[in-house]
PDB file of N, CA and C in Angstrom:
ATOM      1  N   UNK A   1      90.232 124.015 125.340  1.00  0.00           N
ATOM      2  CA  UNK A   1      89.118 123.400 124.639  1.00  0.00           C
ATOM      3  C   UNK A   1      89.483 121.953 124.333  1.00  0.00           C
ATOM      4  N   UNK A   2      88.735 121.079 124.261  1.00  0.00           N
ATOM      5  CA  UNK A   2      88.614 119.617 124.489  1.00  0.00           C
ATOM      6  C   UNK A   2      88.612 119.421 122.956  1.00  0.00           C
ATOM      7  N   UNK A   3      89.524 117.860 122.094  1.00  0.00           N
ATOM      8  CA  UNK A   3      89.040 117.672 121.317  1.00  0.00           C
ATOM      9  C   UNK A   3      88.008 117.620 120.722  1.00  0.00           C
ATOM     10  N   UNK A   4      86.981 116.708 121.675  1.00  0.00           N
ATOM     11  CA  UNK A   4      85.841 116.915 121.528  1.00  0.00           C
ATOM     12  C   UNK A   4      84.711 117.930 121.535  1.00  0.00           C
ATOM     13  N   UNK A   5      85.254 118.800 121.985  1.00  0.00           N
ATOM     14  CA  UNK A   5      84.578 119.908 121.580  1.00  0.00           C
ATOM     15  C   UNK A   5      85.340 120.695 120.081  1.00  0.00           C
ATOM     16  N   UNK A   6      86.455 120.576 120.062  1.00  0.00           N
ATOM     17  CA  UNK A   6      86.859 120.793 118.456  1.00  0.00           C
ATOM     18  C   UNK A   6      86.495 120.112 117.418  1.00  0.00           C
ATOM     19  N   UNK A   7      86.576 119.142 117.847  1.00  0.00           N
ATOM     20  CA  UNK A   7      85.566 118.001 116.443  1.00  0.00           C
ATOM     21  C   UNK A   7      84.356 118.665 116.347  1.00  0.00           C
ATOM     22  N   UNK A   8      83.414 118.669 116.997  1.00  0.00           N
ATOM     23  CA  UNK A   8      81.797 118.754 116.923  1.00  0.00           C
ATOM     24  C   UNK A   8      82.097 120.434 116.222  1.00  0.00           C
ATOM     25  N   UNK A   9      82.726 121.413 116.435  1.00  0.00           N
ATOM     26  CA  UNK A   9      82.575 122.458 116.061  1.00  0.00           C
ATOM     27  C   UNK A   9      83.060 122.203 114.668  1.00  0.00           C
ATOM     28  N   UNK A  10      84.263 121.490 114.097  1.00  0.00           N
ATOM     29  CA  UNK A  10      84.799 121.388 112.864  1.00  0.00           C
ATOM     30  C   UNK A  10      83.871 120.639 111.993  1.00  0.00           C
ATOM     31  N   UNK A  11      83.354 119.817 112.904  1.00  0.00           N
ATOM     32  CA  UNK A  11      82.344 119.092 111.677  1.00  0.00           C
ATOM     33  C   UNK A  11      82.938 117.691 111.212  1.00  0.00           C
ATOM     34  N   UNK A  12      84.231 117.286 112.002  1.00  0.00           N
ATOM     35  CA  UNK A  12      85.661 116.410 111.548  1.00  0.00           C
ATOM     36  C   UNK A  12      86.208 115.749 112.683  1.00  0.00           C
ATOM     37  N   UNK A  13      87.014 115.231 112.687  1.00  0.00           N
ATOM     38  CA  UNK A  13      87.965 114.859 114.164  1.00  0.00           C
ATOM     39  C   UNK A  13      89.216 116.324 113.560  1.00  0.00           C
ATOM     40  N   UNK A  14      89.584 116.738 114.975  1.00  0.00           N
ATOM     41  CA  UNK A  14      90.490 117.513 115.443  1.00  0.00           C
ATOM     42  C   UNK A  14      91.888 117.332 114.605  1.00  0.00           C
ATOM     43  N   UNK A  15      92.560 116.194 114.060  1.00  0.00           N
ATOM     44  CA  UNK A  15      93.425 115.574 113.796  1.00  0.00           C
ATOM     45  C   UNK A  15      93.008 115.722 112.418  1.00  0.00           C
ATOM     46  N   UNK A  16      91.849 115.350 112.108  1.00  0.00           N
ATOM     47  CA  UNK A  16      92.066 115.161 110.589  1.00  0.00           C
ATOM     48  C   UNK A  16      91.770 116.407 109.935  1.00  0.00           C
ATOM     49  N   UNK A  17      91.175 117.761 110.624  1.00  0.00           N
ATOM     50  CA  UNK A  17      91.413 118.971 110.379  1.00  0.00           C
ATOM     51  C   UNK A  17      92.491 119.312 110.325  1.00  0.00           C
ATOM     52  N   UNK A  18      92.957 119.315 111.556  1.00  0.00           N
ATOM     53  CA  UNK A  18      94.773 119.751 111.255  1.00  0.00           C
ATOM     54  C   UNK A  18      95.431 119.509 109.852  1.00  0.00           C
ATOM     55  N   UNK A  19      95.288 118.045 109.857  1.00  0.00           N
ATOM     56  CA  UNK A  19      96.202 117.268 108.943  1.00  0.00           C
ATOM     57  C   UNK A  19      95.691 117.915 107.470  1.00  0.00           C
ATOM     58  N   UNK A  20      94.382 118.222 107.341  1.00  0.00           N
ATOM     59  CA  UNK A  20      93.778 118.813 105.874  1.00  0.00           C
ATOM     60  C   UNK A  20      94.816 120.437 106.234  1.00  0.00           C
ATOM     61  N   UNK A  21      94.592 121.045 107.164  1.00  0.00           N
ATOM     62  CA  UNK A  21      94.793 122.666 107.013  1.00  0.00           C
ATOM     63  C   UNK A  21      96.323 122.966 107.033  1.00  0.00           C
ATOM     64  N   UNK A  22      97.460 121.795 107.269  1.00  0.00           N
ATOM     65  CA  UNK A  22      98.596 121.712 107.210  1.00  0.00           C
ATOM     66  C   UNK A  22      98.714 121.719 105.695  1.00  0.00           C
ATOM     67  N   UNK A  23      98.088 120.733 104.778  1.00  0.00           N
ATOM     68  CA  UNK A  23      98.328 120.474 103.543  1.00  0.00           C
ATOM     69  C   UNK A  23      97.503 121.397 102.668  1.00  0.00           C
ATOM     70  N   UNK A  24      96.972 122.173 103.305  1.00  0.00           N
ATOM     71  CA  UNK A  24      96.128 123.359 102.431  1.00  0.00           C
ATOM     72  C   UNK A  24      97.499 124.352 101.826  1.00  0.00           C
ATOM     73  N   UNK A  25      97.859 124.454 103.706  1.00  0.00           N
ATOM     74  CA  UNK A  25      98.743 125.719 103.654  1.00  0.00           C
ATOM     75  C   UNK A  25     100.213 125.339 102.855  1.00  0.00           C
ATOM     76  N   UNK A  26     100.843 123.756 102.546  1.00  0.00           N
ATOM     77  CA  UNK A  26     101.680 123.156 101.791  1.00  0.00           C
ATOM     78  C   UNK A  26     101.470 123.970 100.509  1.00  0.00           C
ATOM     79  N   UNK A  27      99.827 123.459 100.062  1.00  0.00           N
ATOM     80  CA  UNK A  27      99.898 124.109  98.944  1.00  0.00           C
ATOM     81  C   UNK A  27     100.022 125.217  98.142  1.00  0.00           C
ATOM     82  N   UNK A  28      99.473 126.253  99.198  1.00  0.00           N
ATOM     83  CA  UNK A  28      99.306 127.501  99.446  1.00  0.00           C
ATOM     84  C   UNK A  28     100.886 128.095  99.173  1.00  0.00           C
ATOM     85  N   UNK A  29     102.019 127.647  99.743  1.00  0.00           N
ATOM     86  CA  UNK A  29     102.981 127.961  99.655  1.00  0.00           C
ATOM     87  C   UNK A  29     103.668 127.359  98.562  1.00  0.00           C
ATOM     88  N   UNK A  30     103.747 126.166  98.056  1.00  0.00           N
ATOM     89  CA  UNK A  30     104.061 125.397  96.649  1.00  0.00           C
ATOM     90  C   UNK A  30     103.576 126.566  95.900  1.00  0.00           C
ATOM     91  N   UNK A  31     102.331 126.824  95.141  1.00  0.00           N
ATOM     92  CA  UNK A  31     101.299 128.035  94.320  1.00  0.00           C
ATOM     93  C   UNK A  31     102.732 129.336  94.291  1.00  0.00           C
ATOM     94  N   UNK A  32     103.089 129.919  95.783  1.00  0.00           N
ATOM     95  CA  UNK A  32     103.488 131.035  95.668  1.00  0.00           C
ATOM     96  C   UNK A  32     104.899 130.572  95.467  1.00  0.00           C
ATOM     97  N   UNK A  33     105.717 130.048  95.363  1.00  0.00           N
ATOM     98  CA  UNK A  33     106.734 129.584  95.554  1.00  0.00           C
ATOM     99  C   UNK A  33     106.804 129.185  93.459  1.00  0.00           C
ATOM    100  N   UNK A  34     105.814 128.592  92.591  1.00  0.00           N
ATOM    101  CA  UNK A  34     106.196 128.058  91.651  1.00  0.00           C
ATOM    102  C   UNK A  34     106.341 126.443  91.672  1.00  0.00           C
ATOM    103  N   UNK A  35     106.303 125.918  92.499  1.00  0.00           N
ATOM    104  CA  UNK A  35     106.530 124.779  92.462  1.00  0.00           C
ATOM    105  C   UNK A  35     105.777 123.726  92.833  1.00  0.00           C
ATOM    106  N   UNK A  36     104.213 124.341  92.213  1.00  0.00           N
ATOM    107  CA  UNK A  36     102.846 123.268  92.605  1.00  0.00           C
ATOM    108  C   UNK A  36     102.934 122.176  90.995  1.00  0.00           C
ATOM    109  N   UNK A  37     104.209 121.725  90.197  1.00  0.00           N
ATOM    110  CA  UNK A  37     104.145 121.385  89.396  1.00  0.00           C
ATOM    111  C   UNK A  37     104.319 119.524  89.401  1.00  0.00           C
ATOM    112  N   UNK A  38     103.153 118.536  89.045  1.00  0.00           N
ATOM    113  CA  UNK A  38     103.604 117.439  89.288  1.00  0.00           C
ATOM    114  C   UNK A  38     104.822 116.668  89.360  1.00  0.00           C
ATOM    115  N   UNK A  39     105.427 115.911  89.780  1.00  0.00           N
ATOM    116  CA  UNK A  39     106.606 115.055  89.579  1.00  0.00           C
ATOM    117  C   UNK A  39     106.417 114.286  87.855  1.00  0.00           C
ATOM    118  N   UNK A  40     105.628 113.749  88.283  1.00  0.00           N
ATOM    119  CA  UNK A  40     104.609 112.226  87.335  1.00  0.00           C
ATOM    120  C   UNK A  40     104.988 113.138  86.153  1.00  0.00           C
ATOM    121  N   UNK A  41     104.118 114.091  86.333  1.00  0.00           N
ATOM    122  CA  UNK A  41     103.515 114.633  84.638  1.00  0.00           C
ATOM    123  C   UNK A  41     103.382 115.976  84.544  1.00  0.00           C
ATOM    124  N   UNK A  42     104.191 116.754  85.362  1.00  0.00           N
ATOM    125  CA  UNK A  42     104.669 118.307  85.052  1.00  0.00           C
ATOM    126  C   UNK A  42     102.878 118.816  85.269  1.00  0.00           C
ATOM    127  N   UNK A  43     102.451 118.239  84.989  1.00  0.00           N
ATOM    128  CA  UNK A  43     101.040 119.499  85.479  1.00  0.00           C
ATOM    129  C   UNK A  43     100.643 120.156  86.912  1.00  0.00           C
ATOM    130  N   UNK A  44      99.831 121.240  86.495  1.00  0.00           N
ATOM    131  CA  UNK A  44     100.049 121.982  88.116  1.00  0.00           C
ATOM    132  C   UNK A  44      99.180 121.431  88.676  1.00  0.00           C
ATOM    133  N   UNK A  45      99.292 121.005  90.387  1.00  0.00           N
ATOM    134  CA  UNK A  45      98.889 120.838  91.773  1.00  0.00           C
ATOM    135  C   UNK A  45      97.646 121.801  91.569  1.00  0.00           C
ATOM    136  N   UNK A  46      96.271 121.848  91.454  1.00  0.00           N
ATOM    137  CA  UNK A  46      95.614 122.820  91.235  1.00  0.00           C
ATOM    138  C   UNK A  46      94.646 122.801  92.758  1.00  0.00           C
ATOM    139  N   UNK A  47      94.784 121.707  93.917  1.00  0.00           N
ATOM    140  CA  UNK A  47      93.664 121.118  94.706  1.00  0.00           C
ATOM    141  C   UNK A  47      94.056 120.366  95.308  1.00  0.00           C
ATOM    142  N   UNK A  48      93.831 120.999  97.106  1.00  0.00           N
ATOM    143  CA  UNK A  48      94.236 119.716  97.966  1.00  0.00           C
ATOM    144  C   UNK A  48      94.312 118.302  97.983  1.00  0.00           C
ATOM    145  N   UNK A  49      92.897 118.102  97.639  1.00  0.00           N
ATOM    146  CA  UNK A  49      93.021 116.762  97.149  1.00  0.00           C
ATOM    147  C   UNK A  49      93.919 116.196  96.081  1.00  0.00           C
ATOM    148  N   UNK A  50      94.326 116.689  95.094  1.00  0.00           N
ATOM    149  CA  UNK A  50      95.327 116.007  94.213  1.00  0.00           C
ATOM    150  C   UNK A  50      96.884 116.218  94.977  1.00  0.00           C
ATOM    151  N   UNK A  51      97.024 117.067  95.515  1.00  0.00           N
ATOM    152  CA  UNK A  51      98.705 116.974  96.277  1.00  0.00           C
ATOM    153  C   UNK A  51      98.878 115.857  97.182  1.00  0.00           C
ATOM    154  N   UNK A  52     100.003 115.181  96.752  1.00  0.00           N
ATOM    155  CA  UNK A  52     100.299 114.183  97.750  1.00  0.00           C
ATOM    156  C   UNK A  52     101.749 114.231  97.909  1.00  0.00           C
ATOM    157  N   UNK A  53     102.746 113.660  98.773  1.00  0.00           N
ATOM    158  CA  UNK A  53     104.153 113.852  98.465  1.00  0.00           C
ATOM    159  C   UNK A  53     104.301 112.622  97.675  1.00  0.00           C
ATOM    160  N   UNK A  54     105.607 112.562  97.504  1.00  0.00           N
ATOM    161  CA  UNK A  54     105.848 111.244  96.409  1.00  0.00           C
ATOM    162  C   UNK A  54     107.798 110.845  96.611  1.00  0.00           C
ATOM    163  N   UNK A  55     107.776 109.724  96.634  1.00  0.00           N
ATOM    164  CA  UNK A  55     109.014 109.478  96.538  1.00  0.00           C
ATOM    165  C   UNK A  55     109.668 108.894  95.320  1.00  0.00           C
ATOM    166  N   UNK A  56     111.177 109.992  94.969  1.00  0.00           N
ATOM    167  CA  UNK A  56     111.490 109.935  93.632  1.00  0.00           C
ATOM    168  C   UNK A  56     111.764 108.212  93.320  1.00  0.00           C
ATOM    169  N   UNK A  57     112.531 107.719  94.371  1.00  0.00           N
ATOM    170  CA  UNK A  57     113.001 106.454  94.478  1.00  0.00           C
ATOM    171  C   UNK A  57     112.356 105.624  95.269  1.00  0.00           C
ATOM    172  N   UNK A  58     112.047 103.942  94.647  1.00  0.00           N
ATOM    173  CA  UNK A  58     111.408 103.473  96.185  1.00  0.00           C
ATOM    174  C   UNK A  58     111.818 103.266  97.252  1.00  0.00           C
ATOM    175  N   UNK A  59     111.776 103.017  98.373  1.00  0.00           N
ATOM    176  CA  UNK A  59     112.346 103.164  99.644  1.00  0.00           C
ATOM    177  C   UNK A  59     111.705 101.770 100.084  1.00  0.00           C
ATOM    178  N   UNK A  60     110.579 100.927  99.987  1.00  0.00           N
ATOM    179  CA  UNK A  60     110.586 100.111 100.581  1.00  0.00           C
ATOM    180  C   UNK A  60     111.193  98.871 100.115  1.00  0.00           C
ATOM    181  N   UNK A  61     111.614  97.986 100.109  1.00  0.00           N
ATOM    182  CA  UNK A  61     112.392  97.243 100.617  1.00  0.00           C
ATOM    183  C   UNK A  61     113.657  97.725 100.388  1.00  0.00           C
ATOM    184  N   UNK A  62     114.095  98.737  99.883  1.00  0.00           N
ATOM    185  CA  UNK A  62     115.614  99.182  99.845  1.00  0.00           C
ATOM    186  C   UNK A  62     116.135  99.831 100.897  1.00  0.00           C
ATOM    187  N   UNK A  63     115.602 101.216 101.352  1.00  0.00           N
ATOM    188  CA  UNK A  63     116.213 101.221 102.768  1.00  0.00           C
ATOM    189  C   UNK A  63     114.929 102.318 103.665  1.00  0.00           C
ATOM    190  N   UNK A  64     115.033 102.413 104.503  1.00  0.00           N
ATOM    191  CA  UNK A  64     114.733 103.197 105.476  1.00  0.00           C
ATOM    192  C   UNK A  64     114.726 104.732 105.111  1.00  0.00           C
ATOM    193  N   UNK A  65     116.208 104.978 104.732  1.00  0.00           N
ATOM    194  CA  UNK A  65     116.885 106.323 104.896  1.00  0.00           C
ATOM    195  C   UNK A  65     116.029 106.550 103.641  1.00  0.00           C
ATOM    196  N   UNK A  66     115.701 106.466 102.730  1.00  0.00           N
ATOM    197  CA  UNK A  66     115.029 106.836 101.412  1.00  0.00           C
ATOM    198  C   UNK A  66     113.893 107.419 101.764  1.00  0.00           C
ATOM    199  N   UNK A  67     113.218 107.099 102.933  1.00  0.00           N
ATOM    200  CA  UNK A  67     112.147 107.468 103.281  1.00  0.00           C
ATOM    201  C   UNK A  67     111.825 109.050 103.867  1.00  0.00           C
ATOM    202  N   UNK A  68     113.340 108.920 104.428  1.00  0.00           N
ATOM    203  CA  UNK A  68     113.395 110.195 105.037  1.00  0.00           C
ATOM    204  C   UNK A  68     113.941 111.258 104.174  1.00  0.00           C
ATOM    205  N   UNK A  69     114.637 110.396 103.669  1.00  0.00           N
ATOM    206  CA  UNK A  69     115.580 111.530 102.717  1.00  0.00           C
ATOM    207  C   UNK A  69     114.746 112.560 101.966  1.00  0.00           C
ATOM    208  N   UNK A  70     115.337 113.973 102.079  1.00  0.00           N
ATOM    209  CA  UNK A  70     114.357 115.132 101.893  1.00  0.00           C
ATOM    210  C   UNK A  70     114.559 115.474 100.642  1.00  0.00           C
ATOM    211  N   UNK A  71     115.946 114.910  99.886  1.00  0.00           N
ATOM    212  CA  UNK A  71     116.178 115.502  98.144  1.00  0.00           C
ATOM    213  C   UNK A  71     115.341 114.152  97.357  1.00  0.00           C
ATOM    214  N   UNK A  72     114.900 112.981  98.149  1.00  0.00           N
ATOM    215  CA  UNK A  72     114.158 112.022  97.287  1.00  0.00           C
ATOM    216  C   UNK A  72     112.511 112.197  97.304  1.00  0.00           C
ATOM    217  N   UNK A  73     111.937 113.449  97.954  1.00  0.00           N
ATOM    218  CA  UNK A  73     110.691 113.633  98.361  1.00  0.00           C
ATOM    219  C   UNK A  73     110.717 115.154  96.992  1.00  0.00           C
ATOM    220  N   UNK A  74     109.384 114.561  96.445  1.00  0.00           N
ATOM    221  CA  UNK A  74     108.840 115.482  95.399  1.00  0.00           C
ATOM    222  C   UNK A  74     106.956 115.546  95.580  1.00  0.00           C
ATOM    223  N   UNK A  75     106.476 116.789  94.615  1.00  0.00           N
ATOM    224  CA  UNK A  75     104.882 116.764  94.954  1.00  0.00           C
ATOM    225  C   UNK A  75     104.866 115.985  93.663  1.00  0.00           C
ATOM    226  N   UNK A  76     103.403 115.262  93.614  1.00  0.00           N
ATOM    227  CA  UNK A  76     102.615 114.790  92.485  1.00  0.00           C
ATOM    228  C   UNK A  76     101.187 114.733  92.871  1.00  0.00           C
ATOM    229  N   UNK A  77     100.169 115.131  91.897  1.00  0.00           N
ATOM    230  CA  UNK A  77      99.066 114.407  92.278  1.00  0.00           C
ATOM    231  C   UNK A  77      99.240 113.425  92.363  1.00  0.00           C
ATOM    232  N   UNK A  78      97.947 112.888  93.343  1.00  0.00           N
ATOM    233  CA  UNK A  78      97.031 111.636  94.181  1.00  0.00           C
ATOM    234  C   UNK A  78      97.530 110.747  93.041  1.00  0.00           C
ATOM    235  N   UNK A  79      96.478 111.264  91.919  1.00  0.00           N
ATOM    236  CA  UNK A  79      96.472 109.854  90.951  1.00  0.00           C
ATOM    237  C   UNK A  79      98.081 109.769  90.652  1.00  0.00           C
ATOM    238  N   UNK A  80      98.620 110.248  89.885  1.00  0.00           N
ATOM    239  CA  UNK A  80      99.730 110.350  89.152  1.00  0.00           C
ATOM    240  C   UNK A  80     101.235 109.283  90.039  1.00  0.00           C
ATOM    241  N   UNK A  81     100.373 109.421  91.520  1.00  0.00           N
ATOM    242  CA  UNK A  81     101.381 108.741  92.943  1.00  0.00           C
ATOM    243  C   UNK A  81     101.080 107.210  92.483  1.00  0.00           C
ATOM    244  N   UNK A  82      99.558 107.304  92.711  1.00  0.00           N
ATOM    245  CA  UNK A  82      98.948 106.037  92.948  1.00  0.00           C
ATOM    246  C   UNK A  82      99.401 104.996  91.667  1.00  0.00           C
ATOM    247  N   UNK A  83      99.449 105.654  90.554  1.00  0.00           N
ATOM    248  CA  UNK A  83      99.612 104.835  89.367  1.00  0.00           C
ATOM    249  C   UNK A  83     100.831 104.202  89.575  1.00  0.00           C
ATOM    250  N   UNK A  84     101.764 105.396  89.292  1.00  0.00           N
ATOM    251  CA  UNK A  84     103.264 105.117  89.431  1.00  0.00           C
ATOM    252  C   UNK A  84     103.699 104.077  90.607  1.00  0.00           C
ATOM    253  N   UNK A  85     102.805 103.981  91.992  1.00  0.00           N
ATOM    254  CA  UNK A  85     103.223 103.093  92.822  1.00  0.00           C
ATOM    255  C   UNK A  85     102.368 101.769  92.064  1.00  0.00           C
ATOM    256  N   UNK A  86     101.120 101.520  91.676  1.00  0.00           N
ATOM    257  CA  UNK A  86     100.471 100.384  91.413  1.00  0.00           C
ATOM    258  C   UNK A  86     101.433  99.694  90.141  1.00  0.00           C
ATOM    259  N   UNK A  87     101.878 100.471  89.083  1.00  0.00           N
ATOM    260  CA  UNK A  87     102.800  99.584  88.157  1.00  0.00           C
ATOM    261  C   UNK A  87     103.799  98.521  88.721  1.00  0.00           C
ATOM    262  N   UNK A  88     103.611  98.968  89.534  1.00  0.00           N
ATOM    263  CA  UNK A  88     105.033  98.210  90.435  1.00  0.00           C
ATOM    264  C   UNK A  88     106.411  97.665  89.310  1.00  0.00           C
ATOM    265  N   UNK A  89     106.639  98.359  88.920  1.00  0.00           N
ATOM    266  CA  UNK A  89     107.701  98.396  87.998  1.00  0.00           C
ATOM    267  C   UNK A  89     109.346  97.692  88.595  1.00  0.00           C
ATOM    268  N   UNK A  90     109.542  97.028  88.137  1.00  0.00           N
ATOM    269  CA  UNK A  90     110.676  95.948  88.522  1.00  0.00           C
ATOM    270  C   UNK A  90     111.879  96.642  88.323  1.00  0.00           C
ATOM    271  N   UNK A  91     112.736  96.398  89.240  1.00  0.00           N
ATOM    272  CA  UNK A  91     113.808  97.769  89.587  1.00  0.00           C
ATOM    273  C   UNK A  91     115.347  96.333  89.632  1.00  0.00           C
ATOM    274  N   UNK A  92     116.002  96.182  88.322  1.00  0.00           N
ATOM    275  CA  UNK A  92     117.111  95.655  88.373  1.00  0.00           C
ATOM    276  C   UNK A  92     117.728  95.533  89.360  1.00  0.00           C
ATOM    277  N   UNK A  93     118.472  94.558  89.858  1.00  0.00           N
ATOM    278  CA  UNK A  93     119.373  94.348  90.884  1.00  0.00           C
ATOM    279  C   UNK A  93     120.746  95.282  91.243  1.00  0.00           C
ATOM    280  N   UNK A  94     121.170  95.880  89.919  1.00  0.00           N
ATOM    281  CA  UNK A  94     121.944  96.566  89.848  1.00  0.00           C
ATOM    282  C   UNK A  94     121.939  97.935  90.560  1.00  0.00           C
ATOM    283  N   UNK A  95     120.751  98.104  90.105  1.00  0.00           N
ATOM    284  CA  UNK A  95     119.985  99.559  90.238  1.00  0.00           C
ATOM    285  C   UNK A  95     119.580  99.215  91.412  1.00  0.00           C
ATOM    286  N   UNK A  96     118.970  98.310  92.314  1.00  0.00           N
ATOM    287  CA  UNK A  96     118.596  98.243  93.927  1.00  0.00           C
ATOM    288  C   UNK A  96     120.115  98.622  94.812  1.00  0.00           C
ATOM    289  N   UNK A  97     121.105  97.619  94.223  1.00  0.00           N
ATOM    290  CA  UNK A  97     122.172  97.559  94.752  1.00  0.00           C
ATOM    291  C   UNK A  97     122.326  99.111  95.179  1.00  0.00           C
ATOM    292  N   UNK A  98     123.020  99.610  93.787  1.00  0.00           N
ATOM    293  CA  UNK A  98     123.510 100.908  94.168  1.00  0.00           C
ATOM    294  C   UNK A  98     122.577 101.735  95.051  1.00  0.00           C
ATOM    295  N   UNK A  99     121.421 101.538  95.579  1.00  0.00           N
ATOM    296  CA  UNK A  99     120.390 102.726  95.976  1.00  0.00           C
ATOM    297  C   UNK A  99     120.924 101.988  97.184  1.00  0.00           C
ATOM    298  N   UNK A 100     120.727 101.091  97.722  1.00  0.00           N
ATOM    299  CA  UNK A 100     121.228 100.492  99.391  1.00  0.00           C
ATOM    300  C   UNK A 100     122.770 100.755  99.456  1.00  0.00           C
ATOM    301  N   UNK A 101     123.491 100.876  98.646  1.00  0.00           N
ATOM    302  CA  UNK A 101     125.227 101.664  98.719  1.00  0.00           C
ATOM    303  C   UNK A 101     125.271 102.913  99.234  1.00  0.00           C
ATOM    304  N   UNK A 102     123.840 103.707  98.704  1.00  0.00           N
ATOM    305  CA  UNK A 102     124.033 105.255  98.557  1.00  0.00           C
ATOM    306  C   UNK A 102     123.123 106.128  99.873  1.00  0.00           C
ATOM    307  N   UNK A 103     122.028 104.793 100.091  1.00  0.00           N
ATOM    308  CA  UNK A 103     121.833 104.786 101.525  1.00  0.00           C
ATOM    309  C   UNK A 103     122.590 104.892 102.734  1.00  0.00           C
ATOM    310  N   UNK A 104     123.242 103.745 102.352  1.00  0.00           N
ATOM    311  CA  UNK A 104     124.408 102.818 103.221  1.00  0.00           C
ATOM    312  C   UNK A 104     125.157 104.103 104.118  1.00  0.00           C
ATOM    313  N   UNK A 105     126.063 104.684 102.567  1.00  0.00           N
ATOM    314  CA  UNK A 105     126.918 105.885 102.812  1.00  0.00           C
ATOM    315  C   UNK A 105     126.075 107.022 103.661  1.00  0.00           C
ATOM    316  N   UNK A 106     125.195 107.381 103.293  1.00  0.00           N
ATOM    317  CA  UNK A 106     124.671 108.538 103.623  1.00  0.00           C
ATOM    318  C   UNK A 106     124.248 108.182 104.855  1.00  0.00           C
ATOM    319  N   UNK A 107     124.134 107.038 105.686  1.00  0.00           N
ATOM    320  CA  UNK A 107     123.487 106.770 107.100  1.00  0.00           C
ATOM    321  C   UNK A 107     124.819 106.704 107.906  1.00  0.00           C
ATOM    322  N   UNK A 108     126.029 105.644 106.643  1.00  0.00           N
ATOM    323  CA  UNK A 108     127.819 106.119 107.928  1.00  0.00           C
ATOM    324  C   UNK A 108     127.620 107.433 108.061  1.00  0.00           C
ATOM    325  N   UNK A 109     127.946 108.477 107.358  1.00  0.00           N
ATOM    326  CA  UNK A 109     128.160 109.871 106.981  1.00  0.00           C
ATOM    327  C   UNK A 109     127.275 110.652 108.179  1.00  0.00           C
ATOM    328  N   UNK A 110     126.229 110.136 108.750  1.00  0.00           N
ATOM    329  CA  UNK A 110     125.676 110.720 109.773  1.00  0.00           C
ATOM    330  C   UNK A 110     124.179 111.450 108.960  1.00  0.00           C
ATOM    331  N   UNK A 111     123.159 110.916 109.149  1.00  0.00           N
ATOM    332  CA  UNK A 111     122.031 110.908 108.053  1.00  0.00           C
ATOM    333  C   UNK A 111     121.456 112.804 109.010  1.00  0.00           C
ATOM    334  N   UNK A 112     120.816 113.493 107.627  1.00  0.00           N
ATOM    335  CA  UNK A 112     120.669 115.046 107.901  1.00  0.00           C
ATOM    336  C   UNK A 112     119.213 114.862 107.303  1.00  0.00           C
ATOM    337  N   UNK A 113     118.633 116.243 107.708  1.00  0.00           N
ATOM    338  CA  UNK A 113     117.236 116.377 107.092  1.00  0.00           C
ATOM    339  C   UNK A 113     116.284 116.021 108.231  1.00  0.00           C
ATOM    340  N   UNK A 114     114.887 116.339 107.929  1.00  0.00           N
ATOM    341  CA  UNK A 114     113.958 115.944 108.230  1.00  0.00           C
ATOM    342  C   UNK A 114     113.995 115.276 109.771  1.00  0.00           C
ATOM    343  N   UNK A 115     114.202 113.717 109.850  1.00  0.00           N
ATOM    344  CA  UNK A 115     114.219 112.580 110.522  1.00  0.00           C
ATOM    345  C   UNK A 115     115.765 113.113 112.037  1.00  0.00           C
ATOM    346  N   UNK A 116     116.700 113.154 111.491  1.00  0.00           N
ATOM    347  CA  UNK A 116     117.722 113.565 112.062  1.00  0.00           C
ATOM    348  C   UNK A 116     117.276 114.884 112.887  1.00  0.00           C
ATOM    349  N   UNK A 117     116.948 115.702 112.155  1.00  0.00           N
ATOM    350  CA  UNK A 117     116.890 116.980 113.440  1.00  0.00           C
ATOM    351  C   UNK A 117     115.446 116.565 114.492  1.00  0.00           C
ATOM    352  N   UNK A 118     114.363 115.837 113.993  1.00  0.00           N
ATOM    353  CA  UNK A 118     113.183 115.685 115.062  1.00  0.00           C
ATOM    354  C   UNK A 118     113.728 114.656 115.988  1.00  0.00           C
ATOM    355  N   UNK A 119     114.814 113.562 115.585  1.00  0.00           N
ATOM    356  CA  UNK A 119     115.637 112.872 116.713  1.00  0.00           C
ATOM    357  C   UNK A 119     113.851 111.584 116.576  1.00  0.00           C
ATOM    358  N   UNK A 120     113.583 111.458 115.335  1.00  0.00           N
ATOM    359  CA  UNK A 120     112.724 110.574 114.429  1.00  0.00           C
ATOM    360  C   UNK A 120     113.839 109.055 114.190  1.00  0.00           C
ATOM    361  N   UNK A 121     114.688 108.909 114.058  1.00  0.00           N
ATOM    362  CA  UNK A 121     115.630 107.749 113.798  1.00  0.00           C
ATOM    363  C   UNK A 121     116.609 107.895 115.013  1.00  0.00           C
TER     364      UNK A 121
END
């Protein structure tokens, strides 16, 4: 069957079905698992639309590997993401430093997770 014939039946593009019924079933399993609980603000994930992933640390201009890294990836609602990224909250030099050290190490060390096994980096 042709995308195009999957779109017109979904009502959607093919892709952006997927991408919703992947993150249904995220949630679906977060719910049974216990752990549909925000990052931001401890409240529960109640609705696709509010789940988003979230990164504990920022990753952009510090490194790459942050991005991938799978112990710096947490759920939060939409909003709760969006805020926390719009403050743009100013992150000491000190505190950048050490996060590009701890990168650094973890990319000599031979970087694991996610990115590493899809052969993604």
């Amino acid at each position: 069957m042709s995308n195009e014939r999957k779109t017109q039946q979904l009502g959607m593009s093919f892709n952006k079905a997927s991408g919703r019924l992947k993150k249904m079933y995220l949630l679906h399993l977060l719910q049974r698992l216990g752990e549909d609980k925000c990052y931001r603000c401890g409240q529960a994930i109640e609705t696709v639309d509010d789940l988003s992933l979230d990164h504990k640390e920022p990753w952009v201009g510090v490194s790459v590997d942050l991005f991938w890294d799978l112990n710096n990836i947490a759920y939060s609602h939409l909003a709760c993401n969006s805020r926390a990224g719009s403050e743009g909250k100013p992150w000491s030099n000190a505190r950048r430093q050490a996060q590009v050290e701890r990168a650094r190490k973890q990319y000599v060390s031979g970087r694991s997770g996610l990115a590493n096994q899809s052969g993604i980096v």
